[in-house]
C-alpha atoms as a PDB file:
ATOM      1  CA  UNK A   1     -16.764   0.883 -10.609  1.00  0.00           C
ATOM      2  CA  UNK A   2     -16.491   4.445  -9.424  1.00  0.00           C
ATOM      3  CA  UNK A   3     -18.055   5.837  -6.896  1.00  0.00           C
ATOM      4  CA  UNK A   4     -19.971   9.269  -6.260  1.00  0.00           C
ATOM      5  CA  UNK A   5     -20.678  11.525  -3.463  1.00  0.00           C
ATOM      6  CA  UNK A   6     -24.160  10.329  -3.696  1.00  0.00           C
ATOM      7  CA  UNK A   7     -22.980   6.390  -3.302  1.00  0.00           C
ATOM      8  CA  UNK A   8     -22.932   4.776  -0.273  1.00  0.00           C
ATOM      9  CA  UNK A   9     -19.604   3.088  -0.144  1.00  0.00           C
ATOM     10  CA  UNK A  10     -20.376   0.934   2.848  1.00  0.00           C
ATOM     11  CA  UNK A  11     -22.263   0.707   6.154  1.00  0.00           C
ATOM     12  CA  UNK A  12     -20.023   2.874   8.537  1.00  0.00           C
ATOM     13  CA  UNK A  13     -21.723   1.734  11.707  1.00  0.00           C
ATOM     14  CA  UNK A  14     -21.502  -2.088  10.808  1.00  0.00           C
ATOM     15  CA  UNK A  15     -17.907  -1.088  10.478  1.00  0.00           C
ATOM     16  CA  UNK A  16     -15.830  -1.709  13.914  1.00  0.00           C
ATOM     17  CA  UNK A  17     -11.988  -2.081  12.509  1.00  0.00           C
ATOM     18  CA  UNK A  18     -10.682  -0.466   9.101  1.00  0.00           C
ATOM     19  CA  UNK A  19      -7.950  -1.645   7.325  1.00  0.00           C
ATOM     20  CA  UNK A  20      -5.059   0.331   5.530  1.00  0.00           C
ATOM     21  CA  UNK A  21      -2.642  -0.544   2.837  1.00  0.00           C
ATOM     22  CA  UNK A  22      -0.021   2.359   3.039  1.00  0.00           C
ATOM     23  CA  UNK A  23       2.045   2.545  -0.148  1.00  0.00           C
ATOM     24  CA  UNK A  24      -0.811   3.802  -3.089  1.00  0.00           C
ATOM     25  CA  UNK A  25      -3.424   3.855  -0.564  1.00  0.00           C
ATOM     26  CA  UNK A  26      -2.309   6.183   2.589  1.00  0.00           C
ATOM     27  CA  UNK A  27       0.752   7.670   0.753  1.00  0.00           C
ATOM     28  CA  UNK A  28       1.389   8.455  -2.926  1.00  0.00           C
ATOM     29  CA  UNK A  29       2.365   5.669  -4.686  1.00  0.00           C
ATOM     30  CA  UNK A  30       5.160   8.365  -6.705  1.00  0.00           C
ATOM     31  CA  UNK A  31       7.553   8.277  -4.334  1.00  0.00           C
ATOM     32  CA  UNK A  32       8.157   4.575  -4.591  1.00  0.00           C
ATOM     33  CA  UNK A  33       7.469   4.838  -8.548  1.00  0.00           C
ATOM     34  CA  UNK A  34      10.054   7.122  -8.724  1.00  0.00           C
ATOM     35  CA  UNK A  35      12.675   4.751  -7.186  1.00  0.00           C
ATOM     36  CA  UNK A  36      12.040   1.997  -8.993  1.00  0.00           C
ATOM     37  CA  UNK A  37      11.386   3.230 -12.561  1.00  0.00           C
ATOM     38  CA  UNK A  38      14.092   6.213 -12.452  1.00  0.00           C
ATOM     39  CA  UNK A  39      16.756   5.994  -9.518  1.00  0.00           C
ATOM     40  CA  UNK A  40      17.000   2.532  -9.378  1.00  0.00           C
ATOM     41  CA  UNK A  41      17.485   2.300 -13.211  1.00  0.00           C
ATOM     42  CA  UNK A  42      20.022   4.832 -13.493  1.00  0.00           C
ATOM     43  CA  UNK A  43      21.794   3.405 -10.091  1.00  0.00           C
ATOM     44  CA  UNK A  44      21.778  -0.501 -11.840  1.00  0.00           C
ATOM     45  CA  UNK A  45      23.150   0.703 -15.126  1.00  0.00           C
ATOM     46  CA  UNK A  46      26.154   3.071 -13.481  1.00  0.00           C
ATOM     47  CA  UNK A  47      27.244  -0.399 -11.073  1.00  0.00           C
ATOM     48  CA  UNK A  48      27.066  -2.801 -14.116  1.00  0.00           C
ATOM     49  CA  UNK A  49      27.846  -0.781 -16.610  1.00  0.00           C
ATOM     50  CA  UNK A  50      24.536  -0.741 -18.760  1.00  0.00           C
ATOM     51  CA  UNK A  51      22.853   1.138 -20.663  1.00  0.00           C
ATOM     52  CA  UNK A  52      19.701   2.938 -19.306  1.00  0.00           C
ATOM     53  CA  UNK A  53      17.655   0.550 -21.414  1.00  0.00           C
ATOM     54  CA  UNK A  54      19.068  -2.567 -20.928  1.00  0.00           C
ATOM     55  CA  UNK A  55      19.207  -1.652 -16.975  1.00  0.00           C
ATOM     56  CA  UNK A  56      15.335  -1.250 -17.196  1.00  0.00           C
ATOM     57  CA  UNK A  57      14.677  -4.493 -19.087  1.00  0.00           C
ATOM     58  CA  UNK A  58      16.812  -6.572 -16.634  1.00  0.00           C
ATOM     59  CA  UNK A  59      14.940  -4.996 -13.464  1.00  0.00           C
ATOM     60  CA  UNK A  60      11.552  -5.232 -15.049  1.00  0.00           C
ATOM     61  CA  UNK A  61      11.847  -8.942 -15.712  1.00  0.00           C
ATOM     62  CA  UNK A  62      13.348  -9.620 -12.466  1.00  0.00           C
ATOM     63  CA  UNK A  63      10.480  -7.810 -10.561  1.00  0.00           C
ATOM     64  CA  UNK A  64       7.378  -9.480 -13.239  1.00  0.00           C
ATOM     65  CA  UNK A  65       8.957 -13.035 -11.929  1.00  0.00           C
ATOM     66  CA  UNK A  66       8.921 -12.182  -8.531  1.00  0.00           C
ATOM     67  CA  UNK A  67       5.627 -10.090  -8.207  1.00  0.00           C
ATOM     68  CA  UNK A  68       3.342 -11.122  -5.358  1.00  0.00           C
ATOM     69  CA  UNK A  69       6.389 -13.204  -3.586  1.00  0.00           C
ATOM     70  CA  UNK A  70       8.343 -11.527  -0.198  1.00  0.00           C
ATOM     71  CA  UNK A  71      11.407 -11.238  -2.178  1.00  0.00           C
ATOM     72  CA  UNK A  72       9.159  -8.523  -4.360  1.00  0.00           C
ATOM     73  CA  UNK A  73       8.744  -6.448  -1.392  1.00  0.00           C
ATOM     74  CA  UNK A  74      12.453  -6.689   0.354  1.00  0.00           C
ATOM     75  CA  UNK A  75      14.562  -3.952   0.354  1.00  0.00           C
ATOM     76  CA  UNK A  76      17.779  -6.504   0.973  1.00  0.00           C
ATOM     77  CA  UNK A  77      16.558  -9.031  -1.595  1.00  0.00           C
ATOM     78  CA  UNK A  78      17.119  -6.090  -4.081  1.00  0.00           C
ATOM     79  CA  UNK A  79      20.291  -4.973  -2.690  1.00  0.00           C
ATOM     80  CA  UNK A  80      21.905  -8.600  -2.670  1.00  0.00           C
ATOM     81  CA  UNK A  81      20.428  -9.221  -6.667  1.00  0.00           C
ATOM     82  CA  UNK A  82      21.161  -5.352  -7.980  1.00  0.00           C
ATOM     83  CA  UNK A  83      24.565  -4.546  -5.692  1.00  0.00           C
ATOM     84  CA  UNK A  84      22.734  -0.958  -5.090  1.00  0.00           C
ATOM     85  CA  UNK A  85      22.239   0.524  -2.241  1.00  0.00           C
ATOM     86  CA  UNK A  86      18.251   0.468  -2.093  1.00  0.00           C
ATOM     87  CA  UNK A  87      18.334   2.191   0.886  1.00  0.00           C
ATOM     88  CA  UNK A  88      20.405   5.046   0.217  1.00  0.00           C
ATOM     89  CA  UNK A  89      18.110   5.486  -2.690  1.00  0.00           C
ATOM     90  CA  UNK A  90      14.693   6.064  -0.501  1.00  0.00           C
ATOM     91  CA  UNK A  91      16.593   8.092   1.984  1.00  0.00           C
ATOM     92  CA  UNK A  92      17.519  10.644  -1.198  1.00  0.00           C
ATOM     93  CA  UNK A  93      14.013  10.398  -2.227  1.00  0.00           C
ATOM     94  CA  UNK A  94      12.185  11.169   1.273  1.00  0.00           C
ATOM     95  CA  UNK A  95      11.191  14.355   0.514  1.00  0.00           C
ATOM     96  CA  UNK A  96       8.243  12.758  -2.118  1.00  0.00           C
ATOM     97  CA  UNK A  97       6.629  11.256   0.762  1.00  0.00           C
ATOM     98  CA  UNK A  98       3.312  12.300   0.970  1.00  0.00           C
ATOM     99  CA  UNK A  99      -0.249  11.181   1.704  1.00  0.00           C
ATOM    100  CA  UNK A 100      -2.694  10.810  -0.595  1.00  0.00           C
ATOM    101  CA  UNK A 101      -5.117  13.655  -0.590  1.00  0.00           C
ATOM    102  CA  UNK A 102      -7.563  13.748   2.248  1.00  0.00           C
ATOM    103  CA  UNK A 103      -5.782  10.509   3.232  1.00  0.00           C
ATOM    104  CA  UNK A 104      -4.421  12.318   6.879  1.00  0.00           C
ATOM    105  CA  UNK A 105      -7.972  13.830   7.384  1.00  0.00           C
ATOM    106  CA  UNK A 106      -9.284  10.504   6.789  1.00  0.00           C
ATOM    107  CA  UNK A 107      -7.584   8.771   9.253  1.00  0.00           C
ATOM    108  CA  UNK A 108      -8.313  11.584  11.928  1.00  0.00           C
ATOM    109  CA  UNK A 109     -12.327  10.951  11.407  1.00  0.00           C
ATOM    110  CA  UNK A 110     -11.651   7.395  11.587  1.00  0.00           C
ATOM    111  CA  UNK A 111     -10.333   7.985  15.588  1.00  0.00           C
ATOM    112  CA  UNK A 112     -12.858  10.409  15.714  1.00  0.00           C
ATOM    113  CA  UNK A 113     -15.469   8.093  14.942  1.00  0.00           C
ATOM    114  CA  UNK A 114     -13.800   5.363  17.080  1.00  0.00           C
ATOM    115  CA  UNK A 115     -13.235   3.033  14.298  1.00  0.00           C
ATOM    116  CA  UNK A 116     -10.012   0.632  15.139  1.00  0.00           C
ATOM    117  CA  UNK A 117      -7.435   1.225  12.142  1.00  0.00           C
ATOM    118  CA  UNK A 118      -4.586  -0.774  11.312  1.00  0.00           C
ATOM    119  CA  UNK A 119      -2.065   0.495   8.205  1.00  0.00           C
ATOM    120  CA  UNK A 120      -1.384  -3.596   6.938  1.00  0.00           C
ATOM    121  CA  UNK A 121       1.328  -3.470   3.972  1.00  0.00           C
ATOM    122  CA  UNK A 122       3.318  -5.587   2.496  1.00  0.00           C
ATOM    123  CA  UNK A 123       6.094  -2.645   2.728  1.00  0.00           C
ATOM    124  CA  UNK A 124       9.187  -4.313   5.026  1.00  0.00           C
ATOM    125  CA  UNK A 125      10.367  -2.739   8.471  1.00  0.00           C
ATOM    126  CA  UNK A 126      13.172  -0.832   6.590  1.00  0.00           C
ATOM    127  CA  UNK A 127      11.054   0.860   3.832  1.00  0.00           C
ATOM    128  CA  UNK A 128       8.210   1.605   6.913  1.00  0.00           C
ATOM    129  CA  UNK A 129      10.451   3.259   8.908  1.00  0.00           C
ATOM    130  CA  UNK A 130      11.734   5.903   6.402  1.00  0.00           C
ATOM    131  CA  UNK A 131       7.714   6.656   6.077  1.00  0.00           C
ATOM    132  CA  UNK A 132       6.973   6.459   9.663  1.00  0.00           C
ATOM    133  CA  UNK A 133       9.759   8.974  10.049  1.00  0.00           C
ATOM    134  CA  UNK A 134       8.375  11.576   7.671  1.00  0.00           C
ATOM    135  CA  UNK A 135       4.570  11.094   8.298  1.00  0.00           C
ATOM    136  CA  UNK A 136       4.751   9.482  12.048  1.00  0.00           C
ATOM    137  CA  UNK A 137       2.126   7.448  10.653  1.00  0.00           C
ATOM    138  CA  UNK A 138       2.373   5.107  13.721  1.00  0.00           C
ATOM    139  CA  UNK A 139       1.071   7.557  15.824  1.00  0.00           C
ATOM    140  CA  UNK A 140      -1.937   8.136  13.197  1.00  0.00           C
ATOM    141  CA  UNK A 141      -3.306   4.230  13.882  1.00  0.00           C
ATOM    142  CA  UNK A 142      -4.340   1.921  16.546  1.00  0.00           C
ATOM    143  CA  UNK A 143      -1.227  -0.861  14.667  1.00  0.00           C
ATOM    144  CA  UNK A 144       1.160  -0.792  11.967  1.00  0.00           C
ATOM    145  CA  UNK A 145       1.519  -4.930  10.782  1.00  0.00           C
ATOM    146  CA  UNK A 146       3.656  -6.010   7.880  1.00  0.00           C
ATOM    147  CA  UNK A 147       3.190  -8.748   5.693  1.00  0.00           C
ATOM    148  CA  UNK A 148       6.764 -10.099   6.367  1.00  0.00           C
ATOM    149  CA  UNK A 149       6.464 -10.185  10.556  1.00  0.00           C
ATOM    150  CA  UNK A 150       4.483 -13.605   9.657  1.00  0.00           C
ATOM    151  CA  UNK A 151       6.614 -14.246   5.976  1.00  0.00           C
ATOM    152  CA  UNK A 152       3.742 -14.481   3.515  1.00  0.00           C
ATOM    153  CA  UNK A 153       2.435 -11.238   1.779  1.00  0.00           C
ATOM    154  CA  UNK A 154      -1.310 -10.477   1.654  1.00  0.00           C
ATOM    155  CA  UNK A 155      -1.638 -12.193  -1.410  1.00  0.00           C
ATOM    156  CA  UNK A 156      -1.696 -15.395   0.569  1.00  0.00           C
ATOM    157  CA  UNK A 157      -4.405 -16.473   2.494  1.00  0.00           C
ATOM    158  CA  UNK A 158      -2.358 -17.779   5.186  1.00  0.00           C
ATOM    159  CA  UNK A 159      -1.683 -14.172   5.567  1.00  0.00           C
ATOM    160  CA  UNK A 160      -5.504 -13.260   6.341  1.00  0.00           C
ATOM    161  CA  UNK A 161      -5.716 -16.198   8.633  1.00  0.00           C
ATOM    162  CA  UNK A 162      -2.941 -14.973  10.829  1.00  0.00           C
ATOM    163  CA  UNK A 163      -3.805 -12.026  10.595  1.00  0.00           C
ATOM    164  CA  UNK A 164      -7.434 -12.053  11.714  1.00  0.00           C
ATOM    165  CA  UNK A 165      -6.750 -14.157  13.997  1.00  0.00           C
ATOM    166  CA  UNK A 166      -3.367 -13.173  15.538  1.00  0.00           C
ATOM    167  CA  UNK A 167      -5.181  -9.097  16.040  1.00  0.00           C
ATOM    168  CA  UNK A 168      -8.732 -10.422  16.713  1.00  0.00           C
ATOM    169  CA  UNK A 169     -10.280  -8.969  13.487  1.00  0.00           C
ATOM    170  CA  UNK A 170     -13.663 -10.250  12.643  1.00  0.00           C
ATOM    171  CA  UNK A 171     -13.941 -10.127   8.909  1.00  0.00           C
ATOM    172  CA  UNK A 172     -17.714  -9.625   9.102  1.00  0.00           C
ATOM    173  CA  UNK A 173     -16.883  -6.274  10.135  1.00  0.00           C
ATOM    174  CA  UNK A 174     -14.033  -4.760   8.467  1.00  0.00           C
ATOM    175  CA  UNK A 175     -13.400  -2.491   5.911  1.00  0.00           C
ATOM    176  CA  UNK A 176      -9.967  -3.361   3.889  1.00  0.00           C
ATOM    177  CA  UNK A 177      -8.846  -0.550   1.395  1.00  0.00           C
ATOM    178  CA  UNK A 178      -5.688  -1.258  -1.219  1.00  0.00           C
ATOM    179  CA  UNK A 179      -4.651  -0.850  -4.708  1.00  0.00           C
ATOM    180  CA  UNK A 180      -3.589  -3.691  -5.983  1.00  0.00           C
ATOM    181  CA  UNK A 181      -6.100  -5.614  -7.344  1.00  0.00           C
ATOM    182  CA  UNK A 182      -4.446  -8.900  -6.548  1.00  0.00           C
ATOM    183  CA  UNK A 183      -4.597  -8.255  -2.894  1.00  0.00           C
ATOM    184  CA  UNK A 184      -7.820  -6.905  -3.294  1.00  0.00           C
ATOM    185  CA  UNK A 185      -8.826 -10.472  -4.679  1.00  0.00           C
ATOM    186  CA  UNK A 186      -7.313 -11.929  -1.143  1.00  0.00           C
ATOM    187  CA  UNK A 187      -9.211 -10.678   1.028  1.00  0.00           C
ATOM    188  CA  UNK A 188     -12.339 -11.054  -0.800  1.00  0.00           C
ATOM    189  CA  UNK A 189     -11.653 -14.581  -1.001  1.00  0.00           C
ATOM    190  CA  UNK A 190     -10.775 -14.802   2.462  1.00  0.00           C
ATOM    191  CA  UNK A 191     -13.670 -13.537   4.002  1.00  0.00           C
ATOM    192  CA  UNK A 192     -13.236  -9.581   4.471  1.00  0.00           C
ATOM    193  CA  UNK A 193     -16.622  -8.484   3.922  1.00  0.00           C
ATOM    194  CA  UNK A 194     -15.905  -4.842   2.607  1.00  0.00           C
ATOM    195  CA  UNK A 195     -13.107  -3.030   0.406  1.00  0.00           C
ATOM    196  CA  UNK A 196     -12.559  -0.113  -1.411  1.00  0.00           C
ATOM    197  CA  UNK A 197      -9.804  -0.133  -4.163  1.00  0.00           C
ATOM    198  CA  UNK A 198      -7.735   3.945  -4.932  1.00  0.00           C
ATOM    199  CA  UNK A 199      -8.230   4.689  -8.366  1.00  0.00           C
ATOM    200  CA  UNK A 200      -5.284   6.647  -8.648  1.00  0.00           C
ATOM    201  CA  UNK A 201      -2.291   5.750  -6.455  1.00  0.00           C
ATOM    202  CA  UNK A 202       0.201   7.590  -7.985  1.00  0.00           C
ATOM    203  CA  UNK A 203      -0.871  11.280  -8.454  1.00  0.00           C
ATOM    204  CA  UNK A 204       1.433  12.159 -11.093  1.00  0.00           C
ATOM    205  CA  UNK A 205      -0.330   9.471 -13.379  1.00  0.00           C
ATOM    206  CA  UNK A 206      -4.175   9.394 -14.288  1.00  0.00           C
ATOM    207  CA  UNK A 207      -6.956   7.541 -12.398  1.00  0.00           C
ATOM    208  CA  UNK A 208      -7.318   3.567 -13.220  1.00  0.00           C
ATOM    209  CA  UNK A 209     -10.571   2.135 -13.774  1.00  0.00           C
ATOM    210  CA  UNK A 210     -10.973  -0.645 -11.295  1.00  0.00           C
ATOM    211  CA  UNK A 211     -13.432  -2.676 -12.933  1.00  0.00           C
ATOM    212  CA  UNK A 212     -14.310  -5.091 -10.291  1.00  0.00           C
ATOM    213  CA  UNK A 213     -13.501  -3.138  -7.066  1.00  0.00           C
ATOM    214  CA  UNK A 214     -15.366   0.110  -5.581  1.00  0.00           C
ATOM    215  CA  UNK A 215     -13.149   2.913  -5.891  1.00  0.00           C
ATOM    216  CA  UNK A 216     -12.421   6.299  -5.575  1.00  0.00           C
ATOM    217  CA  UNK A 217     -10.425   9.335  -6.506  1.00  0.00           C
ATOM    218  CA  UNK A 218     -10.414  10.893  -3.013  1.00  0.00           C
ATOM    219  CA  UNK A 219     -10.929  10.078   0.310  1.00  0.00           C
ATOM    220  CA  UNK A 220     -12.923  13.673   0.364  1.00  0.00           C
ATOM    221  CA  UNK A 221     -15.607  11.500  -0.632  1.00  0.00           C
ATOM    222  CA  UNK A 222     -15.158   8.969   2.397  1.00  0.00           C
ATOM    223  CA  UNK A 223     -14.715  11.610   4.633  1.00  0.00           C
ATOM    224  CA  UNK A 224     -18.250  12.767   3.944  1.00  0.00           C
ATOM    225  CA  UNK A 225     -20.091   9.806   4.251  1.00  0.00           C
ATOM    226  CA  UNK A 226     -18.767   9.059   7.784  1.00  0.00           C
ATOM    227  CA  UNK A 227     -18.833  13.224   9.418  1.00  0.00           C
END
């Protein structure tokens, strides 16, 4: 469902600690698109001597069978199984980091309204440091956590337990906002009482409709419900 500027997304002064994916929800999700549907590719099938096509099968399977695992989100795992240097490949791509639009003024009414925020991803330290250094996004929130300083990814509730628990989060009232459905799903079954899903991560692709979450197109329309 889709929201409006006439929608009240939730109740902003039940709301004490806000919680951030980064990659698709703070920053667009192109940059790391890019990567891994272009350079990577092209980078696989030079090393092993592949064609373009038969580069991009190989990955895709590879990532399908690992999706929602650590290994998915591991910048080494992905050197060690494609001999590329994943790095290298996000350092030459650094200049496509960019929020989301409105995403920076969001996060500057959130302090302003004294909401605690927390950027939670299941991005590892390497890959979050190559954003932090563009966008100093840790100087933009109250914590940056990643999935893999505890070793399960927010897919897993023993992820939300720590969590909560290891930051003193009440779920009763926090707002969680992602793109990825599956996650989404998490934290709803944990216990987080309020999300918000992006409808369109990746702003050089159109909108998705997220059937089952509230979502929008801009955080324009966030930022207007809580001035």
């Amino acid at each position: 469902m889709n929201v409006n500027r006439n929608h009240i997304l939730v109740p902003w002064d039940t709301i004490d600690t806000v919680l951030l994916d980064m990659d698709g929800t703070l920053l667009d999700l192109n940059y790391d698109n890019q990567i891994f549907s272009h350079l990577l590719p092209t980078a696989f099938a030079d090393y092993h001597s592949l064609t373009l096509e038969e580069a991009r099968l190989r990955l895709n399977d590879h990532m399908s069978k690992l999706k929602g695992t650590m290994d998915f989100y591991r910048l080494d795992y992905w050197h060690d199984a494609t001999k590329v240097d994943i790095l290298a490949l996000h350092e030459r791509a650094a200049e496509l980091i960019r929020f989301l639009p409105g995403a920076e003024a969001f996060l500057e009414m959130l302090s302003k309204r004294g909401k605690r925020v927390l950027i939670v991803t299941n991005a590892d330290r390497q890959s979050f440091a190559i954003k932090d250094k563009a966008l100093q996004l840790t100087t933009r929130v109250n914590q940056v956590i990643s999935s893999h300083d505890f070793g399960s990814p927010k897919e897993d509730n023993a992820f939300w337990v720590w969590l909560t628990e290891q930051f003193d989060i009440n779920p009763k009232t926090t707002l969680f906002v992602d793109d990825t459905p599956r996650v989404l799903r998490a934290a709803e079954v944990f216990g987080i009482a309020y999300s918000l899903a992006v409808a369109q991560p990746d702003q050089k692709r159109p909108p998705r409709d997220m059937q089952d979450w509230t979502s929008f197109n801009h955080y324009d329309q966030l930022i207007a419900e809580l001035g």
